[in-house]
N, C-alpha and C. Protein backbone atom coordinates (compact mmCIF):
# COMPACT_ATOMS: atom_id res chain seq x y z
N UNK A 1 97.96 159.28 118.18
CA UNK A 1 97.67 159.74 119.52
C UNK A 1 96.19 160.15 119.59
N UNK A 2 95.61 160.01 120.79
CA UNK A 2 93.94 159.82 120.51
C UNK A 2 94.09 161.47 121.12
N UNK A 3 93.27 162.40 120.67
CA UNK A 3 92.69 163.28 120.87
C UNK A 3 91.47 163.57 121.50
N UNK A 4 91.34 164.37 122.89
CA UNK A 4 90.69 164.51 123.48
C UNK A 4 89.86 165.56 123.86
N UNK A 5 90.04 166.98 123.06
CA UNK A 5 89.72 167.66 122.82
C UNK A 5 90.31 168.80 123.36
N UNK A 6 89.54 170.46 123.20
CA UNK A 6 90.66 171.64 123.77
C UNK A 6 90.42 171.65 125.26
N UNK A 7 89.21 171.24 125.97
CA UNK A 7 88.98 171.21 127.18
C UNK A 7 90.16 170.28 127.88
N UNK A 8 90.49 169.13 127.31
CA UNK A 8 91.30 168.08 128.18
C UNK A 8 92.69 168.93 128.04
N UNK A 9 93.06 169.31 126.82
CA UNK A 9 94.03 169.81 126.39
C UNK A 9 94.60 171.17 127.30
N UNK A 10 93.83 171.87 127.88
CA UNK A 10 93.81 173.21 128.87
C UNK A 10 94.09 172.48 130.47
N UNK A 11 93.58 171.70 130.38
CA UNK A 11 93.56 171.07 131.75
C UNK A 11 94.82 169.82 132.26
N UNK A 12 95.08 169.36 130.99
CA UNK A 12 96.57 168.87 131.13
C UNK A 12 97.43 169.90 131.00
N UNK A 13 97.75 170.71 130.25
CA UNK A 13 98.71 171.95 130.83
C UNK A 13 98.24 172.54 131.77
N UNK A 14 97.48 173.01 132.36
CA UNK A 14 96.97 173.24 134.32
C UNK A 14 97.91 172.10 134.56
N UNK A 15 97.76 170.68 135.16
CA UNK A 15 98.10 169.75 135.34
C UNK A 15 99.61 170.10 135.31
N UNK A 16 100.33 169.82 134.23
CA UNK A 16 101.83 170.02 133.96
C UNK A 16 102.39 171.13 134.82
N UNK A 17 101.58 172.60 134.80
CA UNK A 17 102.12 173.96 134.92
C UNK A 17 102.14 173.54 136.61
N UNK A 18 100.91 172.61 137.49
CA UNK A 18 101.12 172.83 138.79
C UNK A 18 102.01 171.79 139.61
N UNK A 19 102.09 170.50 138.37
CA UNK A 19 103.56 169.17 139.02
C UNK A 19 104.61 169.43 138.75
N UNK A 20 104.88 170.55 137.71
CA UNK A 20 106.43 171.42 137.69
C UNK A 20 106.49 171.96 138.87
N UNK A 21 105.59 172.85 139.19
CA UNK A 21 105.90 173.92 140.19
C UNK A 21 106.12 173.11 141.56
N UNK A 22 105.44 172.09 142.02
CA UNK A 22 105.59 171.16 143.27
C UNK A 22 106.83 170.31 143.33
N UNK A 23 107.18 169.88 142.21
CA UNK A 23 108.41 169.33 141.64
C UNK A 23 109.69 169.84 141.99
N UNK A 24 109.53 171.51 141.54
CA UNK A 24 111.01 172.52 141.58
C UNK A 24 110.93 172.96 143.22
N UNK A 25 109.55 173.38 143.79
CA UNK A 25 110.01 173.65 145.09
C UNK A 25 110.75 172.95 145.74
N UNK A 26 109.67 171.19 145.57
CA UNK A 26 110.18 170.06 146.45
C UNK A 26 111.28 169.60 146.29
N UNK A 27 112.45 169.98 145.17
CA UNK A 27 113.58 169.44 145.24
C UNK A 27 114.56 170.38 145.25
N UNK A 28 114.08 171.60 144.66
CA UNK A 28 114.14 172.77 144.55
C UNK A 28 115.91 172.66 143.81
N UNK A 29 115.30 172.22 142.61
CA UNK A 29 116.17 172.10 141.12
C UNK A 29 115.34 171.95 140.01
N UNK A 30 115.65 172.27 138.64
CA UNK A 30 115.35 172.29 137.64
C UNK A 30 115.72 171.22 136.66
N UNK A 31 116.27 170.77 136.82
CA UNK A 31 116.41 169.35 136.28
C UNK A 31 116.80 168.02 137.75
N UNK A 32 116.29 167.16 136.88
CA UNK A 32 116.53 165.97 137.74
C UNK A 32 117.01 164.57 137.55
N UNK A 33 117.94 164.06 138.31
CA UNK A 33 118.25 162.84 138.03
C UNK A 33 117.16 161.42 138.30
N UNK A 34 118.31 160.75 138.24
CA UNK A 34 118.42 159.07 138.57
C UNK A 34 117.72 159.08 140.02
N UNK A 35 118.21 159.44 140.89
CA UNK A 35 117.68 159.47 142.19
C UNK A 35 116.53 159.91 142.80
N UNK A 36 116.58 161.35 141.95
CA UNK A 36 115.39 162.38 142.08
C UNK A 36 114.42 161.51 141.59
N UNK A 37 114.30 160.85 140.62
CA UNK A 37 113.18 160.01 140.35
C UNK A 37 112.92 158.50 140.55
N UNK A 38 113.53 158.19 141.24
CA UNK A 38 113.44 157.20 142.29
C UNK A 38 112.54 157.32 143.67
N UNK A 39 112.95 158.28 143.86
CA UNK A 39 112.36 159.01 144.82
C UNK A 39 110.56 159.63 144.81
N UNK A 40 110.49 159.63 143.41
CA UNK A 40 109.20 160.49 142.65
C UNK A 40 108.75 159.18 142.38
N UNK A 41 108.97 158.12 141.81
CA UNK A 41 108.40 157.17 140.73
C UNK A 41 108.01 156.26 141.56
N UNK A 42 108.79 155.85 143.16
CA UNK A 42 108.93 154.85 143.79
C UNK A 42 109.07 153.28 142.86
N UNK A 43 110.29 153.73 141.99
CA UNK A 43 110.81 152.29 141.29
C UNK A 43 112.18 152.25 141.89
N UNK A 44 113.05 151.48 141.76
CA UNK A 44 114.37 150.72 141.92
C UNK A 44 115.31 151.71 140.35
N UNK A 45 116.30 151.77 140.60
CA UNK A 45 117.11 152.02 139.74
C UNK A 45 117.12 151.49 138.84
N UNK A 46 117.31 150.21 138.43
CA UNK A 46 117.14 149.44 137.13
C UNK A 46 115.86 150.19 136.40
N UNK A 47 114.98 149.98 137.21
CA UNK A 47 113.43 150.43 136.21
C UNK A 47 113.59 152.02 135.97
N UNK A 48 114.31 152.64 136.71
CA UNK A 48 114.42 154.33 136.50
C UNK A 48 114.96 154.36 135.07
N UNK A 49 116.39 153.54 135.41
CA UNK A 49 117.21 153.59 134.42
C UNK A 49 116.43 153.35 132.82
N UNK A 50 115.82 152.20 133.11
CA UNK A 50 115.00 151.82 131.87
C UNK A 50 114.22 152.65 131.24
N UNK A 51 113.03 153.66 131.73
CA UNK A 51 111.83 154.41 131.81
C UNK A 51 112.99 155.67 131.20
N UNK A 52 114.40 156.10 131.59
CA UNK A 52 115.03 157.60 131.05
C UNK A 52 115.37 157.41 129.72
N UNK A 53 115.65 155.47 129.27
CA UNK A 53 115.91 155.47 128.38
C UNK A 53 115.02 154.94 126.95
N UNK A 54 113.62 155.59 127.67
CA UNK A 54 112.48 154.11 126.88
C UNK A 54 112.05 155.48 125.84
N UNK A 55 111.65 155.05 124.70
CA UNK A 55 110.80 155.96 124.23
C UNK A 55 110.25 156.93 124.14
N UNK A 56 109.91 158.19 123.39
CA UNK A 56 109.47 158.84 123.92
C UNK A 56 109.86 159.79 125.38
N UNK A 57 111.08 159.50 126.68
CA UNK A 57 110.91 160.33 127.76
C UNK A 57 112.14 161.21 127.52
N UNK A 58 112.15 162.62 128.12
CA UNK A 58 112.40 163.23 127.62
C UNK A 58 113.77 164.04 128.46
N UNK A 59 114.75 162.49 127.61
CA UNK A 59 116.00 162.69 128.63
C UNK A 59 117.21 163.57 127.96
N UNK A 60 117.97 164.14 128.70
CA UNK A 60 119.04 165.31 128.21
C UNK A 60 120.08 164.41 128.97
N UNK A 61 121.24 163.96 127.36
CA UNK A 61 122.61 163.66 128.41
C UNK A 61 123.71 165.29 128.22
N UNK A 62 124.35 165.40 129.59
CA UNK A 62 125.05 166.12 129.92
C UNK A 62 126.35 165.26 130.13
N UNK A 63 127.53 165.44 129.43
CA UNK A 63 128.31 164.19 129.51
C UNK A 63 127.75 162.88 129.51
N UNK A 64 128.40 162.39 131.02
CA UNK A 64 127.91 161.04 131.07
C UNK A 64 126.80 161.21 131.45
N UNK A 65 126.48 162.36 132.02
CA UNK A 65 125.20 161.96 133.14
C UNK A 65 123.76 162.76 132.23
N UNK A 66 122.73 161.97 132.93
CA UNK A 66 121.54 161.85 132.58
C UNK A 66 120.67 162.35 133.28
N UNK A 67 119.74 163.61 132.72
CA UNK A 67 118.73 164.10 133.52
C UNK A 67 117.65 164.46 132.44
N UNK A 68 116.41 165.08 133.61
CA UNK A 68 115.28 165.40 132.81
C UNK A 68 115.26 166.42 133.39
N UNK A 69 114.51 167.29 132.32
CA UNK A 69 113.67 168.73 132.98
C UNK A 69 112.86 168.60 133.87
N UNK A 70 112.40 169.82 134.65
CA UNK A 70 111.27 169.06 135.37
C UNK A 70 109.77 169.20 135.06
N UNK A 71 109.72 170.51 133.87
CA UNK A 71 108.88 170.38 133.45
C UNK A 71 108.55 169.56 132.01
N UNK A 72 109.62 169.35 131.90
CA UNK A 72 109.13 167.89 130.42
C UNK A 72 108.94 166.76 131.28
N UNK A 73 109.27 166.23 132.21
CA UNK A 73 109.23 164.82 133.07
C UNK A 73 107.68 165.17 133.24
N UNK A 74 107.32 166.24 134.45
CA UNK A 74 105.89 166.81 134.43
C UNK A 74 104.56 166.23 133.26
N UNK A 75 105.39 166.94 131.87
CA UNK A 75 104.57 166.73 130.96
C UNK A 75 104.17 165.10 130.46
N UNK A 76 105.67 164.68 130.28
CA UNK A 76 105.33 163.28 130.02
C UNK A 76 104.63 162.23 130.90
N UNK A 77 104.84 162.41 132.41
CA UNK A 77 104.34 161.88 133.25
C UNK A 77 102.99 161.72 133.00
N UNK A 78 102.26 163.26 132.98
CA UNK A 78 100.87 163.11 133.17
C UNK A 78 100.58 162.64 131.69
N UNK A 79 100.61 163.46 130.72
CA UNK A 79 100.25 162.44 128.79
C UNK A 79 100.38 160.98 128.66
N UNK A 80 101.56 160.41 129.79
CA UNK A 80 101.39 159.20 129.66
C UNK A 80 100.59 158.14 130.27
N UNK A 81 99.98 159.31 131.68
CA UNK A 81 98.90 158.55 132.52
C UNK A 81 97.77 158.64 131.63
N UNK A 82 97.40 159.72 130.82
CA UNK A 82 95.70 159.86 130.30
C UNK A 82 96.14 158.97 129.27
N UNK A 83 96.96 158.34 128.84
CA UNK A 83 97.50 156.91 127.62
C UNK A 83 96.90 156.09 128.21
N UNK A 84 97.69 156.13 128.95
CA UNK A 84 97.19 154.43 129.69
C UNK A 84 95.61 154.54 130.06
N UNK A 85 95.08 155.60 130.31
CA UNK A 85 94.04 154.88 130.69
C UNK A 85 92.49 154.87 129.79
């Protein structure tokens, strides 16, 4: 994992701490599904489905069903945008 130093590192948790908080108002739940991130991702179900179960994301099964935190989704979301780019 490329390292970016403590400055980037402070500022992606800023980052995380304020797309949790917009996250929990706007759905105003703490974990989230299939839908909930459909809704967030603007993908199709198939690709949701794919992305909860790919690598790395940071899914919790509860029985059958499948959710994320909203602040680990948060986290991975943004770590995986400064990846890509």
């Amino acid at each position: 994992m490329l390292y970016l130093g403590e400055q980037t590192d402070r500022y992606i948790i800023e980052l995380v701490a304020l797309e949790s908080k917009r996250l929990t108002e706007k759905y105003n739940k703490d974990f989230l599904d299939c839908d909930d991130l459909m809704k967030i991702t603007n993908l199709g179900k198939d690709n949701v489905r794919a992305m909860m179960h790919s690598k790395g994301f940071p899914l919790l099964k509860v029985g059958k069903r499948c959710v994320v935190n909203v602040s680990s989704f948060a986290d991975w979301q943004i770590r995986n945008t400064f990846r890509e780019v």
